[in-house]
C-alpha atoms as a PDB file:
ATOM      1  CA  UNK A   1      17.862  -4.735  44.905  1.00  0.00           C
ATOM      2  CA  UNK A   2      19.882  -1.784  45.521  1.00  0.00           C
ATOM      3  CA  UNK A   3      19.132   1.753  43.094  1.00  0.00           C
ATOM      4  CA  UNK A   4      22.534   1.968  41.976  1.00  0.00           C
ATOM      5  CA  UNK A   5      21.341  -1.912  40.087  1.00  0.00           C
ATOM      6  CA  UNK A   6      18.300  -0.874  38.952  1.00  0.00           C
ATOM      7  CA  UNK A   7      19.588   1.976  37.276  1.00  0.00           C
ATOM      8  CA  UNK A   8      22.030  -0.264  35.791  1.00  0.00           C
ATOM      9  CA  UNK A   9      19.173  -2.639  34.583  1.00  0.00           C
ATOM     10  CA  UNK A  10      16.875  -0.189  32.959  1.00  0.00           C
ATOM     11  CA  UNK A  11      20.133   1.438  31.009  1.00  0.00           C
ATOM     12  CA  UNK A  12      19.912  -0.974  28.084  1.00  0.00           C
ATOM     13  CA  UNK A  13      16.255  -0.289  28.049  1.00  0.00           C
ATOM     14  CA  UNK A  14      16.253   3.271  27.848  1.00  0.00           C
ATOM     15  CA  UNK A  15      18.553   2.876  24.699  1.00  0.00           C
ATOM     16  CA  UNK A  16      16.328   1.116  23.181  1.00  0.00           C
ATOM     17  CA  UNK A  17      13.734   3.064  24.086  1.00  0.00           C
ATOM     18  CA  UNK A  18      15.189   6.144  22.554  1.00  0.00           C
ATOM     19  CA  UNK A  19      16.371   4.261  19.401  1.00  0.00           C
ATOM     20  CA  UNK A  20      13.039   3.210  18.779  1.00  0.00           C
ATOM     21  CA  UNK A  21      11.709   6.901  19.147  1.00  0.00           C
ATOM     22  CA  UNK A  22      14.912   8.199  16.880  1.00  0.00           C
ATOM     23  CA  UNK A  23      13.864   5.709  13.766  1.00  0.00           C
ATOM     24  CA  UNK A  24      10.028   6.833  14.590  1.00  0.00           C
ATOM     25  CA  UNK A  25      11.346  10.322  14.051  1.00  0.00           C
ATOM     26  CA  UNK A  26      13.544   9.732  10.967  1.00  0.00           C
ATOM     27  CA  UNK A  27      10.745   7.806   8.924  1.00  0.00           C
ATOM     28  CA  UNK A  28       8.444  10.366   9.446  1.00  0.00           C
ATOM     29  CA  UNK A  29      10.900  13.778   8.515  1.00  0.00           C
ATOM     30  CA  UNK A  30      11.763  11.300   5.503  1.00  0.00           C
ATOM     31  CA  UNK A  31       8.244  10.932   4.404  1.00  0.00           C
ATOM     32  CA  UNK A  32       7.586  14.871   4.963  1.00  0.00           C
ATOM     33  CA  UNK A  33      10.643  15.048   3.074  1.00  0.00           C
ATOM     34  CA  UNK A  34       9.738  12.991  -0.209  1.00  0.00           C
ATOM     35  CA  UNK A  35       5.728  13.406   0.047  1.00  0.00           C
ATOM     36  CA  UNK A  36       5.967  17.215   0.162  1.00  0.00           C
ATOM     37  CA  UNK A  37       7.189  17.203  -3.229  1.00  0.00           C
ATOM     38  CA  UNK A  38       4.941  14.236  -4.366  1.00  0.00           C
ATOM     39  CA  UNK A  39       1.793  16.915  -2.951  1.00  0.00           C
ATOM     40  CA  UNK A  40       3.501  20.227  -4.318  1.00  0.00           C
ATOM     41  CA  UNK A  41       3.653  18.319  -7.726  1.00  0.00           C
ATOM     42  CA  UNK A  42       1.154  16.041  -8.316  1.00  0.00           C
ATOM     43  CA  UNK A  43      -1.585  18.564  -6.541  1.00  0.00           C
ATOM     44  CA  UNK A  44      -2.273  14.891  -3.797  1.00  0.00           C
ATOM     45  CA  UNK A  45      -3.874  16.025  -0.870  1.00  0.00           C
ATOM     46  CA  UNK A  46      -2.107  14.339   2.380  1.00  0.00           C
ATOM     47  CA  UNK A  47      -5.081  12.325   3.449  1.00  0.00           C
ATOM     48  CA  UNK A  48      -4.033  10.864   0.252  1.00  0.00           C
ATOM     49  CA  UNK A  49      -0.130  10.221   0.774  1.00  0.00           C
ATOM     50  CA  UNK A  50      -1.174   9.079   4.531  1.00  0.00           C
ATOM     51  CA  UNK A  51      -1.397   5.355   3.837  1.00  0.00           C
ATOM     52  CA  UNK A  52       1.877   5.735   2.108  1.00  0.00           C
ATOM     53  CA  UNK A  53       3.493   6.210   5.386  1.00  0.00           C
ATOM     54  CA  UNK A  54       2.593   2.507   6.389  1.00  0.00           C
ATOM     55  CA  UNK A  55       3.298   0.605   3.212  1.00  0.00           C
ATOM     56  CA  UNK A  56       4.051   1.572  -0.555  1.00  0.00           C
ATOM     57  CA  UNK A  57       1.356   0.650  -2.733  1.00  0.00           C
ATOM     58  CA  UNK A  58       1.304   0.697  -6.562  1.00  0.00           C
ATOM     59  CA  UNK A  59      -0.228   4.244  -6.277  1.00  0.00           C
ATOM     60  CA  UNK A  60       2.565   5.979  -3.733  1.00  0.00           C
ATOM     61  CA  UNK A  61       5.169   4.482  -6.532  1.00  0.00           C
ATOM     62  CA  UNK A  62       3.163   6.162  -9.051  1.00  0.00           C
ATOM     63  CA  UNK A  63       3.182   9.464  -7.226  1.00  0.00           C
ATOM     64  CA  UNK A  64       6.385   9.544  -6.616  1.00  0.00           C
ATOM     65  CA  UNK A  65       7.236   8.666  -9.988  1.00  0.00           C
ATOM     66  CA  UNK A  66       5.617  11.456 -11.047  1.00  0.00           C
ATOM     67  CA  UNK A  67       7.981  14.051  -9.207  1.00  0.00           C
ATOM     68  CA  UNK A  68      10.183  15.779 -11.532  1.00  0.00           C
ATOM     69  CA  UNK A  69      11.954  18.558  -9.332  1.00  0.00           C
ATOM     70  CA  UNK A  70      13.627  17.164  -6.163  1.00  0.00           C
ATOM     71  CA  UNK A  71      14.683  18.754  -3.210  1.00  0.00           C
ATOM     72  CA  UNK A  72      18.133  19.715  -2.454  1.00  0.00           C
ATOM     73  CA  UNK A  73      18.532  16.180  -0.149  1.00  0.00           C
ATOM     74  CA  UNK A  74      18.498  14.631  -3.376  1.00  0.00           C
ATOM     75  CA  UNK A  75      16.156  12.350  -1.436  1.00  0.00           C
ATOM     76  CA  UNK A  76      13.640  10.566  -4.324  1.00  0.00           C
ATOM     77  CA  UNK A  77      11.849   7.823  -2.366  1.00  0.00           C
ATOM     78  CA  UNK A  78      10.300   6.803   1.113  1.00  0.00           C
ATOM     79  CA  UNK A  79      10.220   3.470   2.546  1.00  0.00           C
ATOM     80  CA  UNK A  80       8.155   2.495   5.720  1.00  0.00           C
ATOM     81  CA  UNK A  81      10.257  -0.179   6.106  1.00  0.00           C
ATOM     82  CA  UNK A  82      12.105   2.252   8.661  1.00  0.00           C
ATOM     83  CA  UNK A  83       8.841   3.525  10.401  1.00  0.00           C
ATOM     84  CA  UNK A  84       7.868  -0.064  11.217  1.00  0.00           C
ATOM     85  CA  UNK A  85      11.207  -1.157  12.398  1.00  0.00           C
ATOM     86  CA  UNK A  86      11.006   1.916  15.210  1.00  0.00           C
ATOM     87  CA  UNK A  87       7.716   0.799  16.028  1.00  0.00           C
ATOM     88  CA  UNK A  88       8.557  -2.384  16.515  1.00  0.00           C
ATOM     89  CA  UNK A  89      12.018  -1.235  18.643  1.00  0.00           C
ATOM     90  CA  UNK A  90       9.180   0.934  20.355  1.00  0.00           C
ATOM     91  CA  UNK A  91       7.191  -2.045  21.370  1.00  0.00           C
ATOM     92  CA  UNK A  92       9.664  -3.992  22.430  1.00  0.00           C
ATOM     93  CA  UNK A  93      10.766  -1.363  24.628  1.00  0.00           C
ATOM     94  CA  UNK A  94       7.467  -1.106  25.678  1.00  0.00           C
ATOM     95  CA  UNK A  95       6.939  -4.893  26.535  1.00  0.00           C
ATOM     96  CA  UNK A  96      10.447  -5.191  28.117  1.00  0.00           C
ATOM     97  CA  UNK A  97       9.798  -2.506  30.607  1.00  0.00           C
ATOM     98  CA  UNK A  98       6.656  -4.214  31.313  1.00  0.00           C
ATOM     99  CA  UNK A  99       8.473  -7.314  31.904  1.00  0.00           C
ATOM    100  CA  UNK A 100      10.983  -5.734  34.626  1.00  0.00           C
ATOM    101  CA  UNK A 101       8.271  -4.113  36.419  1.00  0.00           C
ATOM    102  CA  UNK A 102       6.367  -6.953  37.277  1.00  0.00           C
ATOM    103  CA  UNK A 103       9.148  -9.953  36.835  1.00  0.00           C
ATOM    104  CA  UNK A 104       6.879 -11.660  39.093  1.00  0.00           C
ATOM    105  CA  UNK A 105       3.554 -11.000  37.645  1.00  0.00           C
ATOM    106  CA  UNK A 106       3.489 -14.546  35.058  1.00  0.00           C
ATOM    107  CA  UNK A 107       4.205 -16.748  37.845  1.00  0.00           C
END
């Protein structure tokens, strides 16, 4: 296979690559974002608002609930709904590149 195809083959897959890295990215400045205030007003210490970063639990609800004063975003919740889906972009970009690396490897 010539360069100029491979190039053209692992195109798509740095795309998704970088998508995956760019919704990794936004999750986490979003949490910062919403959690800063949930710390700065509810006195939470991060190890605390960690596990919020994976999944929303009846207590990161709570402490954001409990936020009166917002940021200038306007910004009032987090959902790791985003954080998973560029992990899972990740991982597939991950596997994929795998894949074309070895396409002979499973035979």
């Amino acid at each position: 296979m010539s360069e100029n195809a491979s190039v053209r083959k692992l195109f798509p897959l740095r795309w998704l690559e970088a998508a995956g890295i760019a919704l990794t990215l936004v999750a986490l400045v979003w949490w910062a974002i919403v959690y800063a205030q949930v710390m700065s007003n509810t006195g939470f210490p991060v190890e605390r608002t960690l596990p919020c970063l994976l999944q929303t639990s009846d207590r990161c609800s709570l402490a954001m609930s409990l936020c009166k004063s917002w940021h200038f975003l306007g910004i009032k919740r987090y959902s790791p709904e985003l954080l998973w889906a560029g992990a899972i972009v990740s991982s597939l970009a991950l596997l994929l590149g795998s894949f074309m690396q070895n396409p002979g490897q499973g035979k």
